[in-house]
Structures are given as structure tokens and as C-alpha cells.
PDB file of N, CA and C in Angstrom:
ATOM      1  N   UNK A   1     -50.001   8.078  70.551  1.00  0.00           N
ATOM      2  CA  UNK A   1     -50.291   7.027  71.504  1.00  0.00           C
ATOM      3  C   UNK A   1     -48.970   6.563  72.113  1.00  0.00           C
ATOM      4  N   UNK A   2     -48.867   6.388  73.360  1.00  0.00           N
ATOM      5  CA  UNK A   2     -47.576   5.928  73.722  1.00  0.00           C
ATOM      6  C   UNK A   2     -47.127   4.850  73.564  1.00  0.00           C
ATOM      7  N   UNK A   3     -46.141   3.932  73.683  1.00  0.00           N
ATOM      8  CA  UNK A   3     -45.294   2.906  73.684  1.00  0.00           C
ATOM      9  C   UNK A   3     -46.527   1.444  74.235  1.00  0.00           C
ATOM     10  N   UNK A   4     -46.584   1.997  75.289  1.00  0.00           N
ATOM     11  CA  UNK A   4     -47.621   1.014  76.048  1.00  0.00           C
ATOM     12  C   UNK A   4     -48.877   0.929  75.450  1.00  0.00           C
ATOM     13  N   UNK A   5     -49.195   1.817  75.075  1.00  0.00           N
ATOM     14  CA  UNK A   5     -50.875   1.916  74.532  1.00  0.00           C
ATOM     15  C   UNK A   5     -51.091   1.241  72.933  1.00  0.00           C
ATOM     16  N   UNK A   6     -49.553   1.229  72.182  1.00  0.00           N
ATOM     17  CA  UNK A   6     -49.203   0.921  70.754  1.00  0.00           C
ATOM     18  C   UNK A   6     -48.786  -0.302  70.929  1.00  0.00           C
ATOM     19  N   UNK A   7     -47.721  -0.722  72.104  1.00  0.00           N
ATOM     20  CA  UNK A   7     -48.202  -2.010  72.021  1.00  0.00           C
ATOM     21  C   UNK A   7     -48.901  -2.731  72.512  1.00  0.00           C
ATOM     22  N   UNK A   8     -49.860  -2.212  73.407  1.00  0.00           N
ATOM     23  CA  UNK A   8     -51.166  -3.476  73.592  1.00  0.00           C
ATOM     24  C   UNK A   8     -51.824  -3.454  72.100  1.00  0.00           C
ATOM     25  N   UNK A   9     -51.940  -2.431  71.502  1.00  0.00           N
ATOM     26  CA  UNK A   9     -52.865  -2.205  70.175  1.00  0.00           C
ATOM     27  C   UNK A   9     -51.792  -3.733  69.026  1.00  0.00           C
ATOM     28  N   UNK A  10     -50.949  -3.529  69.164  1.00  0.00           N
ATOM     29  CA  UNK A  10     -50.598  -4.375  68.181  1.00  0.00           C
ATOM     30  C   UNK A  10     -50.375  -5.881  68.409  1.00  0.00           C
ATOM     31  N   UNK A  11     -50.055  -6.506  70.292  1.00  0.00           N
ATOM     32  CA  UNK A  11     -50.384  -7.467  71.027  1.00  0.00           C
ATOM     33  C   UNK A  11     -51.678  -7.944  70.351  1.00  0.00           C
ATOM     34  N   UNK A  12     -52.480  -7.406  70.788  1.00  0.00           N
ATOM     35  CA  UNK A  12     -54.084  -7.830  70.957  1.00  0.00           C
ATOM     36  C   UNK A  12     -54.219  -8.170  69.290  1.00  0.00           C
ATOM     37  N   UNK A  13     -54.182  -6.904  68.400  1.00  0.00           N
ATOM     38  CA  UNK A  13     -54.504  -7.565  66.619  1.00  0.00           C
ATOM     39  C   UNK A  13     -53.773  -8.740  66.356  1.00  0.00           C
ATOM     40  N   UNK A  14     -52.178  -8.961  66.539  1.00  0.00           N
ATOM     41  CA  UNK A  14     -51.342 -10.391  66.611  1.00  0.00           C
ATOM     42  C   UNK A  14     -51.914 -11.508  67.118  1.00  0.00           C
ATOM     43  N   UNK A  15     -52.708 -11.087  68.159  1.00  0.00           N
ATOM     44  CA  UNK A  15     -53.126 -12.549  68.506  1.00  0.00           C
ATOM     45  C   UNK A  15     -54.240 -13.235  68.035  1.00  0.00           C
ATOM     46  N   UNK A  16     -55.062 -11.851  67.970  1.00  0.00           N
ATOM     47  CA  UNK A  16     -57.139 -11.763  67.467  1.00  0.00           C
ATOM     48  C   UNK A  16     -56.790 -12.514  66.424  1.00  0.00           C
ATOM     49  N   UNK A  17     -55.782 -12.190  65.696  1.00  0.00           N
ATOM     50  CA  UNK A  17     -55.483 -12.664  64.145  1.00  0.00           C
ATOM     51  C   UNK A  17     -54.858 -14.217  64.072  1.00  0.00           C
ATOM     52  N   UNK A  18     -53.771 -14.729  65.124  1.00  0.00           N
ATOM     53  CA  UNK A  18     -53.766 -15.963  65.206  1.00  0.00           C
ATOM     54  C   UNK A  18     -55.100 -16.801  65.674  1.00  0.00           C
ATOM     55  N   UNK A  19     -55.248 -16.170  67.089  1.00  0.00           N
ATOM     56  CA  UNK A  19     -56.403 -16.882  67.264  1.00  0.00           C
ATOM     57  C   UNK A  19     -57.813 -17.424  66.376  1.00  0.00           C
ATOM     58  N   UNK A  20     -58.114 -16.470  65.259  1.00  0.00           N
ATOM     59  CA  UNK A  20     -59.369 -16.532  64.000  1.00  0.00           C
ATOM     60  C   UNK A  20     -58.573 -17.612  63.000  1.00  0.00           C
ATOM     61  N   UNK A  21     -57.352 -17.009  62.775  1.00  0.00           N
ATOM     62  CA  UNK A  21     -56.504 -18.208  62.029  1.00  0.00           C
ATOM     63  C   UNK A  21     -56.682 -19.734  61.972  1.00  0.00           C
ATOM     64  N   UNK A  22     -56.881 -19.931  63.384  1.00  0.00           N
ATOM     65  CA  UNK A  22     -56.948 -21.382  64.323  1.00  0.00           C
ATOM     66  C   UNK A  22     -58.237 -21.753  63.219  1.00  0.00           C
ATOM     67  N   UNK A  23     -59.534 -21.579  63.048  1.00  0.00           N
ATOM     68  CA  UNK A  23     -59.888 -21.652  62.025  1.00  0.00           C
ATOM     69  C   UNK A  23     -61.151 -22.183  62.886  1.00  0.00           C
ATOM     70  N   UNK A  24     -61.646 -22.229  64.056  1.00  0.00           N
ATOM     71  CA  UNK A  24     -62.451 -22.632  64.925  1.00  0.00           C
ATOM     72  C   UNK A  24     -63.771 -22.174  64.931  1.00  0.00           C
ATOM     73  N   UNK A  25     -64.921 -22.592  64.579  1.00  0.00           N
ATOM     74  CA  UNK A  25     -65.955 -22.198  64.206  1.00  0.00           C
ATOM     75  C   UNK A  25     -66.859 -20.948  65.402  1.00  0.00           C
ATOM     76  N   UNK A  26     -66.795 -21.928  66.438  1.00  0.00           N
ATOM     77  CA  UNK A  26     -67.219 -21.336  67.581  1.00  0.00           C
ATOM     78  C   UNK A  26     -66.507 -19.867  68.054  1.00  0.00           C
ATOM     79  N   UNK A  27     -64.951 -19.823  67.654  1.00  0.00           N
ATOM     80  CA  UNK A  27     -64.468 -18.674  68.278  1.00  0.00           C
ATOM     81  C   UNK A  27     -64.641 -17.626  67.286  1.00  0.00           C
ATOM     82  N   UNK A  28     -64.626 -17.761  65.991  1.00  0.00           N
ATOM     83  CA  UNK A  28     -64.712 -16.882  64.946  1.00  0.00           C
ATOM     84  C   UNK A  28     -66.328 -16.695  65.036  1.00  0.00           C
ATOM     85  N   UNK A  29     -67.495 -17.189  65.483  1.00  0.00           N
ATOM     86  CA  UNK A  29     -68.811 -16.312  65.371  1.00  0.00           C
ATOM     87  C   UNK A  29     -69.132 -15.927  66.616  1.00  0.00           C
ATOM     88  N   UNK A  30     -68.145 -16.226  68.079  1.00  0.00           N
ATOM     89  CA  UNK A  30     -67.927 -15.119  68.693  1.00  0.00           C
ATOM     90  C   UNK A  30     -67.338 -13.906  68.671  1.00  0.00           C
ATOM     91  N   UNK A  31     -65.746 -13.887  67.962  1.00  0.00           N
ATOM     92  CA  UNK A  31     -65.772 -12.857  67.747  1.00  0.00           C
ATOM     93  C   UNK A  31     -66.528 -11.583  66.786  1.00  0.00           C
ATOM     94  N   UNK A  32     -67.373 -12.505  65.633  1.00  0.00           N
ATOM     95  CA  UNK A  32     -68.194 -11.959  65.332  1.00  0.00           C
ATOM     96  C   UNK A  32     -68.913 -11.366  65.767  1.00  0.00           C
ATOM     97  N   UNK A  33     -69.929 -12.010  66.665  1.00  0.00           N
ATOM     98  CA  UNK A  33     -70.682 -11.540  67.798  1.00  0.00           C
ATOM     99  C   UNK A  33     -70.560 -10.385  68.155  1.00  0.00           C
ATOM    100  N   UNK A  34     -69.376  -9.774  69.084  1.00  0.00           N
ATOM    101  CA  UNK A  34     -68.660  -9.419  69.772  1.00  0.00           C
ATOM    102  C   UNK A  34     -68.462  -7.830  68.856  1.00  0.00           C
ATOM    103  N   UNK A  35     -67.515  -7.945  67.085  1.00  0.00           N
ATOM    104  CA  UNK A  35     -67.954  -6.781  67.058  1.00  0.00           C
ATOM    105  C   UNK A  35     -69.232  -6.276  66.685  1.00  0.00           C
ATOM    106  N   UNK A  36     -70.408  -7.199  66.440  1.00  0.00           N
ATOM    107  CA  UNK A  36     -71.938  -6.769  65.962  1.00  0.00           C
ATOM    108  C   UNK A  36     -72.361  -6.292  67.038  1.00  0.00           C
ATOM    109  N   UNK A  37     -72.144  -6.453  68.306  1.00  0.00           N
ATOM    110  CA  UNK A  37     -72.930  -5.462  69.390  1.00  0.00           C
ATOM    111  C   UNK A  37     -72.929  -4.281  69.243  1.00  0.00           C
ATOM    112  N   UNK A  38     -71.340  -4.234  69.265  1.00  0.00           N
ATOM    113  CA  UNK A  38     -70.959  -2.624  69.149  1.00  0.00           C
ATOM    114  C   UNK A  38     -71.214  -1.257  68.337  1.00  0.00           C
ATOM    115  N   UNK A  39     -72.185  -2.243  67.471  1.00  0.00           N
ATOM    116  CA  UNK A  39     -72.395  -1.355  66.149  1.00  0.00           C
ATOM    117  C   UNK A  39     -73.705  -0.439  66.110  1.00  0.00           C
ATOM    118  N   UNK A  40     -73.711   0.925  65.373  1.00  0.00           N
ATOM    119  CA  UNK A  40     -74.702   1.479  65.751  1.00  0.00           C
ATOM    120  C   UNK A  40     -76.028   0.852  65.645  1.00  0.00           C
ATOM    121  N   UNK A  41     -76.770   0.821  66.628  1.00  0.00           N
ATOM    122  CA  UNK A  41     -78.395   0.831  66.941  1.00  0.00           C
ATOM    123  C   UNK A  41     -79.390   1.592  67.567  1.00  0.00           C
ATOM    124  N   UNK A  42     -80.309   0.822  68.749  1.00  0.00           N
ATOM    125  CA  UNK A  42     -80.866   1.800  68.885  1.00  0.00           C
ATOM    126  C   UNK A  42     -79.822   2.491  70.057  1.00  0.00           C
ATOM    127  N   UNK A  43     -78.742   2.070  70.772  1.00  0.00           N
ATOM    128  CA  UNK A  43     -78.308   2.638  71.273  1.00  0.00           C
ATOM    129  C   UNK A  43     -76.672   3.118  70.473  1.00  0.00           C
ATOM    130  N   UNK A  44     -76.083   4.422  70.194  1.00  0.00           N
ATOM    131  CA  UNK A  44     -74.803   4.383  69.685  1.00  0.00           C
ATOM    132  C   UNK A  44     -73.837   3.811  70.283  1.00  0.00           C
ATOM    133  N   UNK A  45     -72.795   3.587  69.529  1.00  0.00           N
ATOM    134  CA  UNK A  45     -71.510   3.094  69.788  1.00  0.00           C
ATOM    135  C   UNK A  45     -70.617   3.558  70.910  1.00  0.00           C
ATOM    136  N   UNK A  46     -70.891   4.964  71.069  1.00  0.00           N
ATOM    137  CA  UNK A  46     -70.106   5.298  72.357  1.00  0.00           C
ATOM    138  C   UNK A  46     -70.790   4.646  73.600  1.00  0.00           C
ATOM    139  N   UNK A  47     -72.023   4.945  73.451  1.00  0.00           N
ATOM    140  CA  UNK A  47     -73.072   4.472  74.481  1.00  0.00           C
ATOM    141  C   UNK A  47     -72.488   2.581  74.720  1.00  0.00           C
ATOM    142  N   UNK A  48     -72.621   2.250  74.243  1.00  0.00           N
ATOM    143  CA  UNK A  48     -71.893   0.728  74.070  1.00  0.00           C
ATOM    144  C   UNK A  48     -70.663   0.744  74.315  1.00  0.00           C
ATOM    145  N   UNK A  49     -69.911   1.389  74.145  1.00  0.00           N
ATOM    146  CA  UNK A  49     -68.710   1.032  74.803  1.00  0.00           C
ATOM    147  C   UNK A  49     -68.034   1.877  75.861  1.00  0.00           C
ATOM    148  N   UNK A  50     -68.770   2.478  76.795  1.00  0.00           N
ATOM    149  CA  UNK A  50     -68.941   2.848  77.943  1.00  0.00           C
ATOM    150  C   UNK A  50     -69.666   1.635  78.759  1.00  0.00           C
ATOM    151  N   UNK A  51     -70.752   1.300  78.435  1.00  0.00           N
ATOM    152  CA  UNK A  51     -71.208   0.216  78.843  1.00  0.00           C
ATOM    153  C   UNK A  51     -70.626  -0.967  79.289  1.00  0.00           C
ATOM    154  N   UNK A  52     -69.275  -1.052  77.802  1.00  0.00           N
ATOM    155  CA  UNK A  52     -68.458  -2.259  77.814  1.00  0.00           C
ATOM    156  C   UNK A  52     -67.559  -2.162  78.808  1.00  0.00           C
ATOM    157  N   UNK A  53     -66.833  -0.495  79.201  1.00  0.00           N
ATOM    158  CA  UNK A  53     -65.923  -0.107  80.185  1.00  0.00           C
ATOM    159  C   UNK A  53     -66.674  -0.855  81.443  1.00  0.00           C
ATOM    160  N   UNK A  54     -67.657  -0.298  81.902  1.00  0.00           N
ATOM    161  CA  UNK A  54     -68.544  -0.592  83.254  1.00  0.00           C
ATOM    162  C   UNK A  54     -68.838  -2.375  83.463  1.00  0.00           C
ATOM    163  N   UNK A  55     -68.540  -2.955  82.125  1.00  0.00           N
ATOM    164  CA  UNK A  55     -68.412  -4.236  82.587  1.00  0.00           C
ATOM    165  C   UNK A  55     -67.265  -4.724  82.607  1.00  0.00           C
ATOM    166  N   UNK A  56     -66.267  -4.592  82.254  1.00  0.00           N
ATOM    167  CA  UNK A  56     -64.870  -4.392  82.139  1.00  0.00           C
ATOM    168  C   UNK A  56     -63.683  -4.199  84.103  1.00  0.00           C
ATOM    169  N   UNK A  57     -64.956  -3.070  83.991  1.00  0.00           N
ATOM    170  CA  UNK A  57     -64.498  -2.488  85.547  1.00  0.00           C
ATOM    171  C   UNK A  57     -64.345  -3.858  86.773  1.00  0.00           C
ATOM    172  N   UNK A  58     -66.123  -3.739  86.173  1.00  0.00           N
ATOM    173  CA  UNK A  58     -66.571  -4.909  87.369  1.00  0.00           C
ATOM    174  C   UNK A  58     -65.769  -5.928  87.434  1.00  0.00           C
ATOM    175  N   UNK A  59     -65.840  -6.548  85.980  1.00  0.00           N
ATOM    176  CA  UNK A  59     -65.202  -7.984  85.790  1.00  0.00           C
ATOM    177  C   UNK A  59     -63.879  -7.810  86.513  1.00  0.00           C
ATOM    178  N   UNK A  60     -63.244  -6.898  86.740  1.00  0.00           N
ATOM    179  CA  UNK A  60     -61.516  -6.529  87.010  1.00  0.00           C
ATOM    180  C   UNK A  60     -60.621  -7.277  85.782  1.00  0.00           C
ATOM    181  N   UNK A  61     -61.385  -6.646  84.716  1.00  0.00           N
ATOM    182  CA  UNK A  61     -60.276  -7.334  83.272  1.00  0.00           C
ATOM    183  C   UNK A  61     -59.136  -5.609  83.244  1.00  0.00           C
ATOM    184  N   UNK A  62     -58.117  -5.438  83.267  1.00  0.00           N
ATOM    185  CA  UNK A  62     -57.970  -4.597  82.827  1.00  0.00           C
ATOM    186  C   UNK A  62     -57.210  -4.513  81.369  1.00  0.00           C
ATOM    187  N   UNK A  63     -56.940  -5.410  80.500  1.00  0.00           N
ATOM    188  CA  UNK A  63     -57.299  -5.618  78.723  1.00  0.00           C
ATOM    189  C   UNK A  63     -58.018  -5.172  78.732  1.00  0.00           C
ATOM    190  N   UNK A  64     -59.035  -5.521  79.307  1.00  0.00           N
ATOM    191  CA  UNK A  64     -60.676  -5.371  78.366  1.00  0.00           C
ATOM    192  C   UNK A  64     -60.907  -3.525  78.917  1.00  0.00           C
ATOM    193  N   UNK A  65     -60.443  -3.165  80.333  1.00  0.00           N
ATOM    194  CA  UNK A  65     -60.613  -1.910  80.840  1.00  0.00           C
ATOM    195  C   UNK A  65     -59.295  -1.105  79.278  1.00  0.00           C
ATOM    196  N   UNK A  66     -58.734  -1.669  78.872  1.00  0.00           N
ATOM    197  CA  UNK A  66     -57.850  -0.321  77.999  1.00  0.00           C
ATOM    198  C   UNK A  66     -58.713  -0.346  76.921  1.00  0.00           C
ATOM    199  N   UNK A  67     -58.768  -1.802  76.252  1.00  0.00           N
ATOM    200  CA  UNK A  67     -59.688  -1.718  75.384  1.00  0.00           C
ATOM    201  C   UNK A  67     -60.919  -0.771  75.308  1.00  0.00           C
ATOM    202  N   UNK A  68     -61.564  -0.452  76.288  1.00  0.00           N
ATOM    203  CA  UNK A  68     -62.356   0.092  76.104  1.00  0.00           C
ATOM    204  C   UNK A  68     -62.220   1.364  76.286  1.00  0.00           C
ATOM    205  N   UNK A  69     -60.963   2.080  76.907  1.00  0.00           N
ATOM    206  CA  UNK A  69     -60.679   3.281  76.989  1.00  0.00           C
ATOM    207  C   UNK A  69     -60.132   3.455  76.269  1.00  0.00           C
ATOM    208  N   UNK A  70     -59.727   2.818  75.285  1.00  0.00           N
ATOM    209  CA  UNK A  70     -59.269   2.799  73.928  1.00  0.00           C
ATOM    210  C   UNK A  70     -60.426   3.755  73.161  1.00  0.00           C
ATOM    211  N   UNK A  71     -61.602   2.434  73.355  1.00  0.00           N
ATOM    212  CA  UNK A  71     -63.091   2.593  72.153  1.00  0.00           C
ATOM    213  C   UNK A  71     -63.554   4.381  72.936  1.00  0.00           C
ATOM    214  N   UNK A  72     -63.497   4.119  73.842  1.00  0.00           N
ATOM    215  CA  UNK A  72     -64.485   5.274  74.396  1.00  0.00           C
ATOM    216  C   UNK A  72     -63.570   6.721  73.687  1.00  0.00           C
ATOM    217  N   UNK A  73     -62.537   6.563  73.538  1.00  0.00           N
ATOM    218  CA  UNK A  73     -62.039   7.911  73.553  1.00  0.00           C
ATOM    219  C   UNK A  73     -62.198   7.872  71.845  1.00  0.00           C
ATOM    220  N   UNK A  74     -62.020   7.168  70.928  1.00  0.00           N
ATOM    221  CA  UNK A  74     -62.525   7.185  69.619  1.00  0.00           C
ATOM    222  C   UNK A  74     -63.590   6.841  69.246  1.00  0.00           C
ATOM    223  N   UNK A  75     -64.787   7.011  69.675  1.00  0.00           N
ATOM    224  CA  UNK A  75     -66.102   7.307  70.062  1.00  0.00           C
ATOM    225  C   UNK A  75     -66.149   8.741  70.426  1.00  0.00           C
ATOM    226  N   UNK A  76     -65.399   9.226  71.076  1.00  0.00           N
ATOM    227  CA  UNK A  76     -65.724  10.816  71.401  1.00  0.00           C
ATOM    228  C   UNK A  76     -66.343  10.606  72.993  1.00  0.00           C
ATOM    229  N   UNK A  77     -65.946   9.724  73.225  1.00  0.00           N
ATOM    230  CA  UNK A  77     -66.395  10.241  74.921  1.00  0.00           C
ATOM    231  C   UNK A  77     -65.555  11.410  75.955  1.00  0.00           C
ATOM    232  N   UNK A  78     -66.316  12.245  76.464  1.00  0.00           N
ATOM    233  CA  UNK A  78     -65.330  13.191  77.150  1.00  0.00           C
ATOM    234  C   UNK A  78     -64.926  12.281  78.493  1.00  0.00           C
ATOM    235  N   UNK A  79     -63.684  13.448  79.053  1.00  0.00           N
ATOM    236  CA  UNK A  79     -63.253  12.186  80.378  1.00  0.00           C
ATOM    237  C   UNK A  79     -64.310  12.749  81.562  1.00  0.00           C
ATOM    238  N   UNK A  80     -65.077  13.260  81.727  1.00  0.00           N
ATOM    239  CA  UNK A  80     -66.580  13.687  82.055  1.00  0.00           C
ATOM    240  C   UNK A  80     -67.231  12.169  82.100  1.00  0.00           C
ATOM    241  N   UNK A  81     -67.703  12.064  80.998  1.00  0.00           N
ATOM    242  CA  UNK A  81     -68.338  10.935  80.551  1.00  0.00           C
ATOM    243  C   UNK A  81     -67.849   9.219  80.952  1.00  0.00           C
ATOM    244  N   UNK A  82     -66.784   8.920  80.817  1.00  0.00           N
ATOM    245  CA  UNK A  82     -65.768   8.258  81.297  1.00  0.00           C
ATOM    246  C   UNK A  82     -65.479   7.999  82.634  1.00  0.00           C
ATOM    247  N   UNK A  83     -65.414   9.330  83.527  1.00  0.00           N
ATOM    248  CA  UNK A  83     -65.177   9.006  84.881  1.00  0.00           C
ATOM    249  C   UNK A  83     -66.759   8.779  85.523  1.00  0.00           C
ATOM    250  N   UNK A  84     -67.757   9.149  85.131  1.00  0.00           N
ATOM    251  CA  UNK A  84     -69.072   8.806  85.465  1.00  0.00           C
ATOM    252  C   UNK A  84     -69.123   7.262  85.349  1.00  0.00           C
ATOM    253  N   UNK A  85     -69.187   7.057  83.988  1.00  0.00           N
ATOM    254  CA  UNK A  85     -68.749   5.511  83.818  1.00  0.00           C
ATOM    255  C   UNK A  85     -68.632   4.503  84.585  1.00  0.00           C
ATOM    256  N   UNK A  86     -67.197   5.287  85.296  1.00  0.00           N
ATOM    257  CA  UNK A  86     -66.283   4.401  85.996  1.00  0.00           C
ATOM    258  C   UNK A  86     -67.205   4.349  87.369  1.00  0.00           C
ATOM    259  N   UNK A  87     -68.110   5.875  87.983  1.00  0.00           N
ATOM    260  CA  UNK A  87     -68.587   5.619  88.962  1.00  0.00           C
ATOM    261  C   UNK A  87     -69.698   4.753  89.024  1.00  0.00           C
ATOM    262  N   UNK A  88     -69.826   4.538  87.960  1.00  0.00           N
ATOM    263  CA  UNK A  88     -71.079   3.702  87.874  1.00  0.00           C
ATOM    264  C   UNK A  88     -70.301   1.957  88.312  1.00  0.00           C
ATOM    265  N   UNK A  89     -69.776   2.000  87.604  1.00  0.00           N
ATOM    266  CA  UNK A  89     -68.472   0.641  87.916  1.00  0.00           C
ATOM    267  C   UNK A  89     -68.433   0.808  89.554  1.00  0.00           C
ATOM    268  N   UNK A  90     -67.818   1.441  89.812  1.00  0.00           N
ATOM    269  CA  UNK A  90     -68.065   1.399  91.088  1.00  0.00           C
ATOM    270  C   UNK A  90     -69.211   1.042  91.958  1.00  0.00           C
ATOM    271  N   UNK A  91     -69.950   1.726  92.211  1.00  0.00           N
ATOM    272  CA  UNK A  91     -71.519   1.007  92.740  1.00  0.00           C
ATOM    273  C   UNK A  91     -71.533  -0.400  92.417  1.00  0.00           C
ATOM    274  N   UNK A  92     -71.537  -0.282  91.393  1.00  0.00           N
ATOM    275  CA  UNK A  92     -71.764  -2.218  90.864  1.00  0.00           C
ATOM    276  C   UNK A  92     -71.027  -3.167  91.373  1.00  0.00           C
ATOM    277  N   UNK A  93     -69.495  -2.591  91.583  1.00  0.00           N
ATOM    278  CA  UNK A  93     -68.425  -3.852  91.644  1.00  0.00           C
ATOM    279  C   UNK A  93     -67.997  -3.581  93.346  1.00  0.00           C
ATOM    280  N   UNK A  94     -68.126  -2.335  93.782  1.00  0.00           N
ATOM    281  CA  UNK A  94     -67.677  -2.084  95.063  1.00  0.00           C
ATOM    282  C   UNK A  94     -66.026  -1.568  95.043  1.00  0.00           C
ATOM    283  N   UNK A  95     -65.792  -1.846  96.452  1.00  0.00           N
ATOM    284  CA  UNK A  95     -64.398  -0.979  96.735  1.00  0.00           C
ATOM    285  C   UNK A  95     -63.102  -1.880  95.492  1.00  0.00           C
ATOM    286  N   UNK A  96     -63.440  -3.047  95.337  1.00  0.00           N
ATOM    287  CA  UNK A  96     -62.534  -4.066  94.932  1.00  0.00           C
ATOM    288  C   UNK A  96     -62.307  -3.434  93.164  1.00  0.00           C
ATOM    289  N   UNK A  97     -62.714  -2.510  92.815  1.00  0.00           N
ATOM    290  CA  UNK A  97     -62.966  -2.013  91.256  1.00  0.00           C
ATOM    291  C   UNK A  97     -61.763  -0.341  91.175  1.00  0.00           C
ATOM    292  N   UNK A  98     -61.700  -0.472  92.348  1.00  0.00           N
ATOM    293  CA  UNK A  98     -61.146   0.736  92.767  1.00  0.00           C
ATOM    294  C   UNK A  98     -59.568   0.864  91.905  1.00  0.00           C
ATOM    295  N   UNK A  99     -58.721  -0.147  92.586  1.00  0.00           N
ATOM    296  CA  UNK A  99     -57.661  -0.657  91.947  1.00  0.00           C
ATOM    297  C   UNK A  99     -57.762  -0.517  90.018  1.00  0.00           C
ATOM    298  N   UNK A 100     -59.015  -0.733  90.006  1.00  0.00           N
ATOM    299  CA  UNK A 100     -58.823  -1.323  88.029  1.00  0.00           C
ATOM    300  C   UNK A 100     -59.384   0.660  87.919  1.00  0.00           C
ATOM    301  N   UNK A 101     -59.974   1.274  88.321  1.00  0.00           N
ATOM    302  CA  UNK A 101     -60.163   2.992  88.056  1.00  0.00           C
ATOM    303  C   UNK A 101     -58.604   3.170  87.857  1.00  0.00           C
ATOM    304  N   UNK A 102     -58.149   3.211  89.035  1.00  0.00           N
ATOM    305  CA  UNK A 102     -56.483   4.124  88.701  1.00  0.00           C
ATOM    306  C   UNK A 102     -56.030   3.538  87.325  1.00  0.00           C
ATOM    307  N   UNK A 103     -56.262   2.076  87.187  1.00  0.00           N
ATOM    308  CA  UNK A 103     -55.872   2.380  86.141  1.00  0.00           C
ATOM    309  C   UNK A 103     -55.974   2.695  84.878  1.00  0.00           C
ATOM    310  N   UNK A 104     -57.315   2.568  84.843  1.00  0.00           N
ATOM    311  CA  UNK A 104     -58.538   3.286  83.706  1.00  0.00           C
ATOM    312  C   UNK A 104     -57.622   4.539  83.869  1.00  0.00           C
ATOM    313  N   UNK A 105     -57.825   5.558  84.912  1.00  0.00           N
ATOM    314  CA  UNK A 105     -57.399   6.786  84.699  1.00  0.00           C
ATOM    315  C   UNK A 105     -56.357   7.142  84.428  1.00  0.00           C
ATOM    316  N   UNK A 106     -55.390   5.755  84.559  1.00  0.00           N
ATOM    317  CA  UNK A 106     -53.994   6.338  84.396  1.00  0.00           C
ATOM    318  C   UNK A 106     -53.744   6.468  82.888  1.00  0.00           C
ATOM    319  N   UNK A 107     -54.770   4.662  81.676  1.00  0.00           N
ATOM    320  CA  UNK A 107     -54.581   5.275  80.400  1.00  0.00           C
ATOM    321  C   UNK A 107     -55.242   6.059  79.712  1.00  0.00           C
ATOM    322  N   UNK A 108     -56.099   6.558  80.586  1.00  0.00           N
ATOM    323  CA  UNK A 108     -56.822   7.686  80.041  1.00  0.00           C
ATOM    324  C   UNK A 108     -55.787   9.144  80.016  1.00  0.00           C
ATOM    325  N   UNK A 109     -55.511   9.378  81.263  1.00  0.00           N
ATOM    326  CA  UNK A 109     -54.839  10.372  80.997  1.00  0.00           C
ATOM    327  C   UNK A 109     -53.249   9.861  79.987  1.00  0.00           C
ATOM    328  N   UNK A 110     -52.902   9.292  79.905  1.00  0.00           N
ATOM    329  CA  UNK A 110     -51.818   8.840  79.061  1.00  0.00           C
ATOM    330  C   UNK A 110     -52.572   8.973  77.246  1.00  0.00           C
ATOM    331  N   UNK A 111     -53.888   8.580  77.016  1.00  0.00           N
ATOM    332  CA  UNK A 111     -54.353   8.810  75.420  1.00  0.00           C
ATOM    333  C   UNK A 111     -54.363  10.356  75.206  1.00  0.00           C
ATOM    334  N   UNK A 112     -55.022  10.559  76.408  1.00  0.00           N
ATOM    335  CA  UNK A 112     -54.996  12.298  76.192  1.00  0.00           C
ATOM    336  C   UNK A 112     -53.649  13.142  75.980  1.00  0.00           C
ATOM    337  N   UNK A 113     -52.881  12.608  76.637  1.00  0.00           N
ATOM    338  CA  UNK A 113     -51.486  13.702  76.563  1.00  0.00           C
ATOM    339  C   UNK A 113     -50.808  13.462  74.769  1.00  0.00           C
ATOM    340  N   UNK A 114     -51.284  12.379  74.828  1.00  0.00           N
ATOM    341  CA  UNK A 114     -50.696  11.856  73.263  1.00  0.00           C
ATOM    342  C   UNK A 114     -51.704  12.569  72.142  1.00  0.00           C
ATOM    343  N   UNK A 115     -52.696  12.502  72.332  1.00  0.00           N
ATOM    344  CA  UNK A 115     -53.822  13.569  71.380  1.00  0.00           C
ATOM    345  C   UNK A 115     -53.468  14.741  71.200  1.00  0.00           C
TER     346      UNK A 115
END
């Protein structure tokens, strides 16, 4: 994983971990929440977090866009699967989603070269 991709990974746990720390009722059974979606049901986990990408897109989070190109690629999503995804993001969010793809694709192709 590269530099950038290792440290958002260790950013994001530093903070998840202060932030639960805080000791706040409401934010700790959201993040609960949050990973119980993801978990297998009737739909799998990759399926869910492709899903999560396509809302990710829309929203124009791009955290939440690595994050999930994070999940998707350890899930086993192909970049097939992934760039469909993203077209789906597209339709939904319009030209303005465009900007947050490049960069979906840029850490996509950046997890891959590191694999």
C-alpha cells in the first residue's frame, strides 16, 4: 500500500479511536451502526460496499470515496466492478461526481500497483 493509502489507514484508526474514547453514547452506537450494515446478509459485503462507494461518489466525500476503495478491493471487487460502480455514481450525482471518479481511479489504480 503506498505512503498515502497507509497513511489515511492509520489517520482515520487514530482518530475513530479518539473519537469512541470521547466516551459519547450517541457516537459510539453510530459507529456501531455503521460497521453492522456492512456485515454479511441478505446482501454480501462487497455488494455493500460498492453501494457505500456510489454513495460516497454522490455525496463528493472523498475519505469516505478511499474508504471504500479501500473495502471494495478487500472484498474482492474487480476494477470491472468498481468502475461500473462509479458509473452508476455518475447517473445519480451528475457531471459534478466526475472530479471525485479521477480520484476513485487514481487510488484504485495506486492499491493495485501495490498488490
Amino acid at each position: 500500500m503506498s505512503e498515502s493509502l497507509e497513511a489515511f489507514r492509520e489517520y482515520r484508526e487514530k482518530m475513530n479511536e479518539k473519537i469512541l474514547d470521547a466516551g459519547n453514547l450517541e457516537i459510539k452506537r453510530f459507529f456501531a451502526l455503521d460497521s453492522a450494515v456492512y456485515r454479511d446478509g441478505a446482501l454480501n459485503p462487497k455488494t455493500k460496499e460498492l453501494l457505500g462507494l456510489v454513495a460516497s461518489a454522490v455525496l463528493r466525500c472523498n475519505d469516505c470515496i478511499l474508504y471504500h476503495i479501500i473495502r471494495c478491493v478487500e472484498e474482492g471487487a474487480s476494477d470491472e466492478e468498481i468502475h461500473e460502480t462509479l458509473s452508476i455514481a455518475l447517473v445519480v450525482g451528475g457531471s459534478i461526481v466526475i472530479p471525485h471518479m479521477r480520484f476513485a481511479f487514481e487510488k484504485l489504480e495506486e492499491l493495485r500497483a501495490k498488490a
